[in-house]
Each structure stands twice: as C-alpha cells, then as structure tokens.
PDB file of N, CA and C in Angstrom:
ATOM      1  N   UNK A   1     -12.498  16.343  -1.592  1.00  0.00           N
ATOM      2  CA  UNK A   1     -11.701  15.120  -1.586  1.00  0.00           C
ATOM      3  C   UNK A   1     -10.841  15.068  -2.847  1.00  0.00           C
ATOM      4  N   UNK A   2     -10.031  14.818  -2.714  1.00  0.00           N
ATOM      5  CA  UNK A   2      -8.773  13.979  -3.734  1.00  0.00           C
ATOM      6  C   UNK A   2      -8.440  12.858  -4.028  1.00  0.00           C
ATOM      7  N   UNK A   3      -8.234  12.888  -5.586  1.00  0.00           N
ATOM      8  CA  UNK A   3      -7.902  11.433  -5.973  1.00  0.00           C
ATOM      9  C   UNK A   3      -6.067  10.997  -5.336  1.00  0.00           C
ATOM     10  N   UNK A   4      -5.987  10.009  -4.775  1.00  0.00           N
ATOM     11  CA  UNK A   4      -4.612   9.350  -4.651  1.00  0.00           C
ATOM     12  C   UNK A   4      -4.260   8.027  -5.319  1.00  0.00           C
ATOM     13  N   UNK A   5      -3.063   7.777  -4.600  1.00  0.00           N
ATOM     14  CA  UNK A   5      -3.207   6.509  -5.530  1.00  0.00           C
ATOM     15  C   UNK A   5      -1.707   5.893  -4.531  1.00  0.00           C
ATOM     16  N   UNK A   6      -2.437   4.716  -3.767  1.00  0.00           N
ATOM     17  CA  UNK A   6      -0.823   4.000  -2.693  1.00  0.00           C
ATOM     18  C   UNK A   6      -0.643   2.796  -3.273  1.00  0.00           C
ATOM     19  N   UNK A   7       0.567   2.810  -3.560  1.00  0.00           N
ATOM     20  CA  UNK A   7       1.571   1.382  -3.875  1.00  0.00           C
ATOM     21  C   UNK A   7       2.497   0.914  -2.828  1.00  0.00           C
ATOM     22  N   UNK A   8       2.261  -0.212  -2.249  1.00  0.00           N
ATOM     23  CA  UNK A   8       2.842  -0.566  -1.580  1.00  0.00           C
ATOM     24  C   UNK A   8       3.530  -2.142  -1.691  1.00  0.00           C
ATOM     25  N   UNK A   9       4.495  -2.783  -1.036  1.00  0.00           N
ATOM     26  CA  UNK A   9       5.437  -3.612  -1.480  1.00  0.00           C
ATOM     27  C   UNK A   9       5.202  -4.569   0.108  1.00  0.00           C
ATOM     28  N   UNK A  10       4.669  -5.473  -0.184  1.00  0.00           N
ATOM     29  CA  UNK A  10       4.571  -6.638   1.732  1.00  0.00           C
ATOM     30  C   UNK A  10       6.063  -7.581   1.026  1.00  0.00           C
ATOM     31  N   UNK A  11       6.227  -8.255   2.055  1.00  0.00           N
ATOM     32  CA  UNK A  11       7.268  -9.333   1.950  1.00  0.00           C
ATOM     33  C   UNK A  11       6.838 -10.488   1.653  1.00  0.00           C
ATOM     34  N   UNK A  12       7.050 -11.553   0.832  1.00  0.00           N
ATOM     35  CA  UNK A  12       6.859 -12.109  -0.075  1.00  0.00           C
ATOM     36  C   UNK A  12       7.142 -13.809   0.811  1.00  0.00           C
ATOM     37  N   UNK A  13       7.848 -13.526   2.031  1.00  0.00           N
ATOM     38  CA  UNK A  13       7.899 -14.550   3.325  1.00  0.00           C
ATOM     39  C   UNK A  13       6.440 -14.642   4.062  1.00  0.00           C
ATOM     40  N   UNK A  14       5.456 -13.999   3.519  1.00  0.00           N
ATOM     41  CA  UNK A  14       3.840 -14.184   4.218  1.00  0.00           C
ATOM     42  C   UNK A  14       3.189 -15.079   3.649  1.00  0.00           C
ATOM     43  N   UNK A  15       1.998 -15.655   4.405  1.00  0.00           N
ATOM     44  CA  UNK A  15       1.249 -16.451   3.698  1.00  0.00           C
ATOM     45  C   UNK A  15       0.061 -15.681   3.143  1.00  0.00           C
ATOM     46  N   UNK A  16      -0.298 -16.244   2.293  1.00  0.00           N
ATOM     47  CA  UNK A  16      -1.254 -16.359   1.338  1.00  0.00           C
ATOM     48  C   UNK A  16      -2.543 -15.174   2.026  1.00  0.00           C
ATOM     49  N   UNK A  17      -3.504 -15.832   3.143  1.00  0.00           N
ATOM     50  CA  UNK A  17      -3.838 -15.209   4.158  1.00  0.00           C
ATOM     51  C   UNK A  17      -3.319 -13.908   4.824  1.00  0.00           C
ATOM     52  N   UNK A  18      -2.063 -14.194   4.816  1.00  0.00           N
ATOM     53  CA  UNK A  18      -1.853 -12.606   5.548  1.00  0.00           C
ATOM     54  C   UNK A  18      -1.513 -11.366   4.517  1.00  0.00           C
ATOM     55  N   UNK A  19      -1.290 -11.539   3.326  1.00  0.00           N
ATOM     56  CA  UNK A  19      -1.035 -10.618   2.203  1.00  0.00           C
ATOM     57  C   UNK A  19      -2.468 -10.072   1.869  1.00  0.00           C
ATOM     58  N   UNK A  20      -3.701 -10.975   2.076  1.00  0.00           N
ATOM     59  CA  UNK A  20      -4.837 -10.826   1.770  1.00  0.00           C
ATOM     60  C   UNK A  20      -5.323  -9.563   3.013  1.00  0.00           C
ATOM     61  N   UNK A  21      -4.931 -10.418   4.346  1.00  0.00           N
ATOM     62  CA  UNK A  21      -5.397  -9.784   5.566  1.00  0.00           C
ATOM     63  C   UNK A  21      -4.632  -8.241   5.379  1.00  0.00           C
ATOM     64  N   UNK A  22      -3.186  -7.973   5.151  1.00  0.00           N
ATOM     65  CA  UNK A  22      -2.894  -7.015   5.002  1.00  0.00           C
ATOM     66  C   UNK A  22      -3.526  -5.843   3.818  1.00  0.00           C
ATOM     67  N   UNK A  23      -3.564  -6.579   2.976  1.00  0.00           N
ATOM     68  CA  UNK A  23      -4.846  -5.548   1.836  1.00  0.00           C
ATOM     69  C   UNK A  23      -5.703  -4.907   2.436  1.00  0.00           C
ATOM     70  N   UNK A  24      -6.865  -5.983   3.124  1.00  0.00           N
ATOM     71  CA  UNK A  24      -8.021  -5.414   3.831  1.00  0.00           C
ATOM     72  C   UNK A  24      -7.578  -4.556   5.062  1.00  0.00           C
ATOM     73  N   UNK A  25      -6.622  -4.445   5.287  1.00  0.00           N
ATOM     74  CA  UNK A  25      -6.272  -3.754   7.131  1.00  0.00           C
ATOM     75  C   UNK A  25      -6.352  -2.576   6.687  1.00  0.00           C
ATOM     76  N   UNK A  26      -5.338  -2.328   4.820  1.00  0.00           N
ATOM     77  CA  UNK A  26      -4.944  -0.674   4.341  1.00  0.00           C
ATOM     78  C   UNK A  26      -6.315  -0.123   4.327  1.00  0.00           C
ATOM     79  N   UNK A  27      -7.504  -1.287   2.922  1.00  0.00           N
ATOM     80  CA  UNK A  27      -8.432  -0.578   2.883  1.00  0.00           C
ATOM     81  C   UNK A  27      -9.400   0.142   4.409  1.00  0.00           C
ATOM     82  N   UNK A  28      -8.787  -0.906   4.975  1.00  0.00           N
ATOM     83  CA  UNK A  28     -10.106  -0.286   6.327  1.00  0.00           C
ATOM     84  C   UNK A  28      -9.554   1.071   7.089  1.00  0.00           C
ATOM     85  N   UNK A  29      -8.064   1.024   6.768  1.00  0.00           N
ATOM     86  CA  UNK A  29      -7.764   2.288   7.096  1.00  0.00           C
ATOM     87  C   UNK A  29      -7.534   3.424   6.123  1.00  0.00           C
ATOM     88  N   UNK A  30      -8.291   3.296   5.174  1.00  0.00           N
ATOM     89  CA  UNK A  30      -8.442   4.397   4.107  1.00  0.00           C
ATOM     90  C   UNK A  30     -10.365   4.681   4.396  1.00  0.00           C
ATOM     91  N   UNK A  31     -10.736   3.621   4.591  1.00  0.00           N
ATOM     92  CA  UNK A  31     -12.538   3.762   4.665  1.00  0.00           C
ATOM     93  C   UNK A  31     -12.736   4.578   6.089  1.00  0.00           C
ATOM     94  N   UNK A  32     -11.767   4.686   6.690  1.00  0.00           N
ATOM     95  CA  UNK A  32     -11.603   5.747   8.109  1.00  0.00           C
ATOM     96  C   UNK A  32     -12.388   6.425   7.783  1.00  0.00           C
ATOM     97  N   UNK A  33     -11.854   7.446   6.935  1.00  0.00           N
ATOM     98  CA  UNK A  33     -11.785   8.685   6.284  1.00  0.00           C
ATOM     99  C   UNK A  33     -11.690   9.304   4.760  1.00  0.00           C
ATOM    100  N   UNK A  34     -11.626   8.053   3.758  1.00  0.00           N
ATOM    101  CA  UNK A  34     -11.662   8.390   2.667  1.00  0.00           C
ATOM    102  C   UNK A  34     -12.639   7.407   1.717  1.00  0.00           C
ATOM    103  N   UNK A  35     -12.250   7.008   0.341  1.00  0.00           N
ATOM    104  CA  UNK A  35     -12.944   5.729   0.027  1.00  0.00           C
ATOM    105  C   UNK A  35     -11.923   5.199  -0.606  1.00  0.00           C
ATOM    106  N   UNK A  36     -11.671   3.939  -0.218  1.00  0.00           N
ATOM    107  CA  UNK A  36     -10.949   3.125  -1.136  1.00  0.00           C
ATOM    108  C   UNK A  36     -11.539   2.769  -2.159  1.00  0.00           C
ATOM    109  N   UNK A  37     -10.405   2.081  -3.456  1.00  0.00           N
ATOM    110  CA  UNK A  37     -11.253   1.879  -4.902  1.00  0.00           C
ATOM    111  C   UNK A  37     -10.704   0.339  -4.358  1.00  0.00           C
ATOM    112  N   UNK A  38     -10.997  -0.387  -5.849  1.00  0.00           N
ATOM    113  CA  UNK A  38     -10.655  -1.709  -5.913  1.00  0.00           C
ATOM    114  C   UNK A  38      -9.043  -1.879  -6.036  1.00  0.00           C
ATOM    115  N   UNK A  39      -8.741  -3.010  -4.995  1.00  0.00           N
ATOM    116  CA  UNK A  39      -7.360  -3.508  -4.800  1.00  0.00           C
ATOM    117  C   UNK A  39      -6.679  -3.820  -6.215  1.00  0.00           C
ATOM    118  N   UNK A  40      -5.453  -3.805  -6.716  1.00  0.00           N
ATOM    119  CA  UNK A  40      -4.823  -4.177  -7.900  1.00  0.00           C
ATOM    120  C   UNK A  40      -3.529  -4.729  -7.752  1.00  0.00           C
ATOM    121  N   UNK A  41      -4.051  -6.274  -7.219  1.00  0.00           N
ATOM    122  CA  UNK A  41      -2.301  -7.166  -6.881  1.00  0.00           C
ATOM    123  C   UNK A  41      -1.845  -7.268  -8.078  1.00  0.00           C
ATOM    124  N   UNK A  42      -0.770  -6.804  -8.382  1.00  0.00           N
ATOM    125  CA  UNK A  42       0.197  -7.616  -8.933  1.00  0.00           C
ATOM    126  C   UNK A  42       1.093  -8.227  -8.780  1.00  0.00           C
ATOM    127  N   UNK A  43       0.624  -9.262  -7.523  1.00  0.00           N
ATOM    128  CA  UNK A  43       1.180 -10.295  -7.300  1.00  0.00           C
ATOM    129  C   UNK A  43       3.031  -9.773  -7.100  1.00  0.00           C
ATOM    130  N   UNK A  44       4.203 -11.137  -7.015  1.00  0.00           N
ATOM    131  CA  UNK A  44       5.161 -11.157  -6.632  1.00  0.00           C
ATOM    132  C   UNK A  44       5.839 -10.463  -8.024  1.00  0.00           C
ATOM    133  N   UNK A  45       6.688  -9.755  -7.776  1.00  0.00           N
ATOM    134  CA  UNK A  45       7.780  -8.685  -8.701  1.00  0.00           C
ATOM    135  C   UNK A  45       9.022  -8.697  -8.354  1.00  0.00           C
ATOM    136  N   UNK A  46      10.131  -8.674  -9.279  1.00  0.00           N
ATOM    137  CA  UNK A  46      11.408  -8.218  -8.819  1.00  0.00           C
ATOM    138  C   UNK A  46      11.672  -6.852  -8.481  1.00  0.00           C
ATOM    139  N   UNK A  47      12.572  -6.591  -7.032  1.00  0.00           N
ATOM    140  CA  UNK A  47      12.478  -5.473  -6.834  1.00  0.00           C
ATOM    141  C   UNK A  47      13.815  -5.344  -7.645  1.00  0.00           C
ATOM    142  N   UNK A  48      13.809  -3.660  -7.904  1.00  0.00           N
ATOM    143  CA  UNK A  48      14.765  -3.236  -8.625  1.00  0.00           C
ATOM    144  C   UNK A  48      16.180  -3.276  -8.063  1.00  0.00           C
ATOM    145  N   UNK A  49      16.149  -3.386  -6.704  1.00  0.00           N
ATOM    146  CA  UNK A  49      17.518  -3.674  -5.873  1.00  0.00           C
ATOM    147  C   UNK A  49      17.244  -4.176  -4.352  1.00  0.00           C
ATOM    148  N   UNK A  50      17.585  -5.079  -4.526  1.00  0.00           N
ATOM    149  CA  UNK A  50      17.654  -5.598  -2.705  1.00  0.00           C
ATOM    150  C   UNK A  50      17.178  -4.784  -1.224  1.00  0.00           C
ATOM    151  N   UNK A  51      16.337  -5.162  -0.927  1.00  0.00           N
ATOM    152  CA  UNK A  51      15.826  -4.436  -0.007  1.00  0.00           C
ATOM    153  C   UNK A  51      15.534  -5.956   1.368  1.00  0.00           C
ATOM    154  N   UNK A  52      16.449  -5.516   2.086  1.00  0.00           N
ATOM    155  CA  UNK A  52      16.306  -6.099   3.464  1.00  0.00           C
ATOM    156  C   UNK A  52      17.098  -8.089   3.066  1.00  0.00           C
ATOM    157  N   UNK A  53      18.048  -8.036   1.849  1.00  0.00           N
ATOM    158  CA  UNK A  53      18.565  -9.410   1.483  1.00  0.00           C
ATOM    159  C   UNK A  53      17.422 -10.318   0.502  1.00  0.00           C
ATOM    160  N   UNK A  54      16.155  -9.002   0.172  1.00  0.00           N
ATOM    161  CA  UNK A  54      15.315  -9.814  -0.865  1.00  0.00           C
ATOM    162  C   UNK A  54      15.208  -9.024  -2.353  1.00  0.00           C
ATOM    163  N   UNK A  55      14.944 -10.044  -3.341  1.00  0.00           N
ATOM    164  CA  UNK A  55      14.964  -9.735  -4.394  1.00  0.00           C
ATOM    165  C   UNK A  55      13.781  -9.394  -5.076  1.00  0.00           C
ATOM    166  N   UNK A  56      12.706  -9.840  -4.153  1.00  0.00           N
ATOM    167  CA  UNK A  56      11.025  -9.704  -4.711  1.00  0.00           C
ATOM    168  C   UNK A  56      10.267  -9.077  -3.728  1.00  0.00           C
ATOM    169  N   UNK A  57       9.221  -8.871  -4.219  1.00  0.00           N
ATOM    170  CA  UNK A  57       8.368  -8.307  -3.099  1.00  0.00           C
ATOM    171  C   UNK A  57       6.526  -8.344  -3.894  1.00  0.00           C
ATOM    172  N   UNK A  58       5.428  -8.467  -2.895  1.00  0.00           N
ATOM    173  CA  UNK A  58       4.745  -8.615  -3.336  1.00  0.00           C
ATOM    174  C   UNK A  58       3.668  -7.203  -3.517  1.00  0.00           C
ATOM    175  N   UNK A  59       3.327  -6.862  -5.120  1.00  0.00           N
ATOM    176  CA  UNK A  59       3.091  -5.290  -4.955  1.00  0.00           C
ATOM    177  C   UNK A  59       1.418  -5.221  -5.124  1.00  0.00           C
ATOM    178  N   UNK A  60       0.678  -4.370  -4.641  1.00  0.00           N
ATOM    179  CA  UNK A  60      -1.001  -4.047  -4.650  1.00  0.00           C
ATOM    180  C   UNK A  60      -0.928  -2.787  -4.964  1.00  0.00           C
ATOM    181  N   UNK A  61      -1.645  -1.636  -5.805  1.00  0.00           N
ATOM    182  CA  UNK A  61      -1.996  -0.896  -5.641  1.00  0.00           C
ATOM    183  C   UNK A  61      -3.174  -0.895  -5.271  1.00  0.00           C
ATOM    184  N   UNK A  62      -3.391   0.339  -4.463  1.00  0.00           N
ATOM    185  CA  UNK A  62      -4.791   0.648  -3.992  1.00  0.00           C
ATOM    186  C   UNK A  62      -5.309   2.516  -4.781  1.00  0.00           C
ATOM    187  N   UNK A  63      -6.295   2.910  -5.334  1.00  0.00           N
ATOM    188  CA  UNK A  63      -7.079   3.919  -5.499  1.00  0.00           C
ATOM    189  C   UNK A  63      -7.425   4.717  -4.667  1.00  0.00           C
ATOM    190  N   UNK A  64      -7.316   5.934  -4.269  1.00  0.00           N
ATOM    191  CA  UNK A  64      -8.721   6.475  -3.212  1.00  0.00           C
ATOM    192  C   UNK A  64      -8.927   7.915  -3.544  1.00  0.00           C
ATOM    193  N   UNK A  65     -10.035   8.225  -2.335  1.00  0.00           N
ATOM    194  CA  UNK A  65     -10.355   9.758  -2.227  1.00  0.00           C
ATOM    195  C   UNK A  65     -10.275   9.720  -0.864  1.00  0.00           C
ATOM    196  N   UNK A  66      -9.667  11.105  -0.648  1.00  0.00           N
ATOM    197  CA  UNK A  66      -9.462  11.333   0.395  1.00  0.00           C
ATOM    198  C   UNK A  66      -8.956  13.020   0.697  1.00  0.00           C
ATOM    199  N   UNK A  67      -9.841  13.054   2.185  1.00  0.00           N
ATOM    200  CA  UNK A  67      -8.997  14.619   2.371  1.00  0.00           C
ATOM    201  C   UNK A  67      -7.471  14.403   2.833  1.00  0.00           C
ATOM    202  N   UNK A  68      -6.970  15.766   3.078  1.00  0.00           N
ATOM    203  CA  UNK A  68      -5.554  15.610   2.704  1.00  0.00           C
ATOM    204  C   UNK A  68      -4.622  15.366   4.200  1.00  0.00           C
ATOM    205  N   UNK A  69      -5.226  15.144   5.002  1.00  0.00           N
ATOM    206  CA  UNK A  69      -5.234  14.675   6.461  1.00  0.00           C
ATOM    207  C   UNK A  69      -4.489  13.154   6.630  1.00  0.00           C
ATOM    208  N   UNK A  70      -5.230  12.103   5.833  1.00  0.00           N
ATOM    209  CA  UNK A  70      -5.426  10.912   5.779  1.00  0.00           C
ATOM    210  C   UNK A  70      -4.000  10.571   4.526  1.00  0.00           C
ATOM    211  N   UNK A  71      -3.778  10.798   3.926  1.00  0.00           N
ATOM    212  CA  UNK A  71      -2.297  10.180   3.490  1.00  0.00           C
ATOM    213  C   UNK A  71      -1.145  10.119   4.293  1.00  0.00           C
ATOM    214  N   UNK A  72      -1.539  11.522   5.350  1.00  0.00           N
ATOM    215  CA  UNK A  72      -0.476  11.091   6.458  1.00  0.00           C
ATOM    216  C   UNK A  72      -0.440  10.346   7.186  1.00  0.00           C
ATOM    217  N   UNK A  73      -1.744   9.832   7.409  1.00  0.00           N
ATOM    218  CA  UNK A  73      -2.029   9.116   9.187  1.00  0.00           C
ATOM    219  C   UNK A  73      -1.510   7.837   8.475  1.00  0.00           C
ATOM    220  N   UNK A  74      -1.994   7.348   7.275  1.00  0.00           N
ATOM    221  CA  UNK A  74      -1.971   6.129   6.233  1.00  0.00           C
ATOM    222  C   UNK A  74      -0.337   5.991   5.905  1.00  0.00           C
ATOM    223  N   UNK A  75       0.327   7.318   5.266  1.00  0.00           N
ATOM    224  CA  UNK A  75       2.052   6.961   5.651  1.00  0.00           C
ATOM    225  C   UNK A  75       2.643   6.375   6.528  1.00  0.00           C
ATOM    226  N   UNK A  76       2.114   6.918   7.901  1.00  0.00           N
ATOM    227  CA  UNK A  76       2.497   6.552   9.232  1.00  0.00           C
ATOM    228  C   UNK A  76       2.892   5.321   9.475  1.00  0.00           C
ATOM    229  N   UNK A  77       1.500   4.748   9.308  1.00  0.00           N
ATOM    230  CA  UNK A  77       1.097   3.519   9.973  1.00  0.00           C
ATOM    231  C   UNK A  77       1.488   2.509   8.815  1.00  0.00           C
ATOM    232  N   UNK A  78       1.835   2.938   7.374  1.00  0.00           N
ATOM    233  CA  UNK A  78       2.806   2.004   7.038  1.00  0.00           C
ATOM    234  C   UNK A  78       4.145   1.688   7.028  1.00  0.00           C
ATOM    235  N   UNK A  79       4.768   2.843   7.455  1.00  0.00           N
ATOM    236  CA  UNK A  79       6.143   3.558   7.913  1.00  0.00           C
ATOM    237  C   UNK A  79       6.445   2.244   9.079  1.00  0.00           C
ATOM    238  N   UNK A  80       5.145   1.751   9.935  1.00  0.00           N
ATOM    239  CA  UNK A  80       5.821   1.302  10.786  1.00  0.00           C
ATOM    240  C   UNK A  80       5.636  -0.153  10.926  1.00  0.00           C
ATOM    241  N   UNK A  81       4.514  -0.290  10.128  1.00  0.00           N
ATOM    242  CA  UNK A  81       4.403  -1.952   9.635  1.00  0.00           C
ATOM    243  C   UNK A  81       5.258  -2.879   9.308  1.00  0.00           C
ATOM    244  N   UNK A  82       5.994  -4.148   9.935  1.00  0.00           N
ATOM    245  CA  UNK A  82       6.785  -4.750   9.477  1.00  0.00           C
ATOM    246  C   UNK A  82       6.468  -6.090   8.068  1.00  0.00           C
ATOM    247  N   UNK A  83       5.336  -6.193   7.770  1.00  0.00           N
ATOM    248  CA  UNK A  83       4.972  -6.538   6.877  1.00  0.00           C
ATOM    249  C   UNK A  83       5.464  -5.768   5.437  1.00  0.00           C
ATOM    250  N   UNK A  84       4.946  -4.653   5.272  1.00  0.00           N
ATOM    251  CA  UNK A  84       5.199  -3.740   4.222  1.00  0.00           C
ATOM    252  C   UNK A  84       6.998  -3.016   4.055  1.00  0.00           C
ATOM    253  N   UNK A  85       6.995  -3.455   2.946  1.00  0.00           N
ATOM    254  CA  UNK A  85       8.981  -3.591   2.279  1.00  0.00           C
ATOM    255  C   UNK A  85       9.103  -1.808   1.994  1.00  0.00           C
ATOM    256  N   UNK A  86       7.952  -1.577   1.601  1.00  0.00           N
ATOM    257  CA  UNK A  86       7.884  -0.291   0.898  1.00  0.00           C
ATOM    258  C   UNK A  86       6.884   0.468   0.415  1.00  0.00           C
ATOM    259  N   UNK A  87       6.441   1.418   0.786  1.00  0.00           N
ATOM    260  CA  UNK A  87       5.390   1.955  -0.304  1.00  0.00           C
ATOM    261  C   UNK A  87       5.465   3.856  -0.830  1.00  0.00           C
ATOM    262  N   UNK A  88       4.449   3.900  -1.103  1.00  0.00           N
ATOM    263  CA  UNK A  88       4.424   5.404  -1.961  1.00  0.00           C
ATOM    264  C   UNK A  88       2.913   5.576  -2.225  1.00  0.00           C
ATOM    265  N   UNK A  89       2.750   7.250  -1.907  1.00  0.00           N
ATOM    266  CA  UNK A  89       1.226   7.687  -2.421  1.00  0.00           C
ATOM    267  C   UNK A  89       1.240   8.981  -2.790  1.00  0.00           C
ATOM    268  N   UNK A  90       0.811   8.907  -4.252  1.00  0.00           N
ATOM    269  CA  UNK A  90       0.763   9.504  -4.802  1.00  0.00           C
ATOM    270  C   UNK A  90      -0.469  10.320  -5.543  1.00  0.00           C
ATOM    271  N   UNK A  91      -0.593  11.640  -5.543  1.00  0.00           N
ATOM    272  CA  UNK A  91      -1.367  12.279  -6.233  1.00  0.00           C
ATOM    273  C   UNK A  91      -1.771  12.454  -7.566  1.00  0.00           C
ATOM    274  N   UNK A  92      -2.574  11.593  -8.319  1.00  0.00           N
ATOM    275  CA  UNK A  92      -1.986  11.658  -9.634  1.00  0.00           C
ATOM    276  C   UNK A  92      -2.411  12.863 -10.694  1.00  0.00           C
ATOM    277  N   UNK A  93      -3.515  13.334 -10.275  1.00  0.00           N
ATOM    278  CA  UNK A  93      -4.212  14.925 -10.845  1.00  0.00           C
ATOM    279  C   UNK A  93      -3.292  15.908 -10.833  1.00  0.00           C
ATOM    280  N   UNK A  94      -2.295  16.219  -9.845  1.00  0.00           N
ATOM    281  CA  UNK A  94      -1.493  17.276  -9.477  1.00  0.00           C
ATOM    282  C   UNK A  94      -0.307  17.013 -11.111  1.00  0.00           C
ATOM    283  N   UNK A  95      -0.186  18.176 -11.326  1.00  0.00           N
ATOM    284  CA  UNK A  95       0.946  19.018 -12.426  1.00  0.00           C
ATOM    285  C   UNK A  95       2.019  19.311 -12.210  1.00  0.00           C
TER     286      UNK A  95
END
C-alpha cells in the first residue's frame, strides 16, 4: 500500500449537512479498498480564479493508503460528481 493524499474543492452553495455527507461518501469510498486518515476541512477559501462564476470553494483534505488501483476508481467518481469544483491526488513519498 501507498501513502496518498486527495484535495478536493465542493461548492460552497451546499448545506452544512451535505459538505459533511459528502466527506463521509469520499471516505467510504477510500475504506473500499484502502484506509482513509482523518478529514482536514479547511473550511471556505478563495479560489485562485473563477471556476464555474465562483470565487470560493469549500476545501478538505483527506490522507490514505491505498493500492494503486483505487486512486483511479476514486478520480472517476469525483470527475463526475457535481458537488465537487475540483480535486487532486497526490503521492507524496514519490521523488
């Protein structure tokens, strides 16, 4: 297994509840197949340039291990989420 590490960006038009609900949906689809670590909101941020007519977005990182299977399935399925503005996962051990 491998350490990763996903940042992702929800829209900042959700409630309270569903930013939460969306956290838990990633972790449960990282506990598939890998382990998630502890969630790390940092809450609402300016994005660096307009994305979709907004200026903020609300950002979490998440931790994990995982084989190398599972960042894809996990890209995917945020690729197609209309909740999520944006994200990225990254390897952080790799040179």
């Amino acid at each position: 297994m491998r350490d990763y590490e996903l940042l992702f960006v929800l829209d900042t038009d959700l409630a309270e509840d569903q930013k939460e609900a969306m956290v838990e949906t990633v972790k449960g689809i990282i506990n598939q197949g890998g382990e998630a670590g502890e969630a790390d909101v940092w809450g609402n941020r300016k994005l660096a340039y307009p994305i979709n007519k907004k200026n903020e977005g609300y950002y979490v990182v998440i931790p994990f291990k995982a084989e190398a299977e599972l960042p894809k399935e996990l890209d995917r399925r945020l690729r197609i989420s209309d909740k999520v503005v944006r994200h990225i996962i990254v390897c952080p051990d790799e040179d």
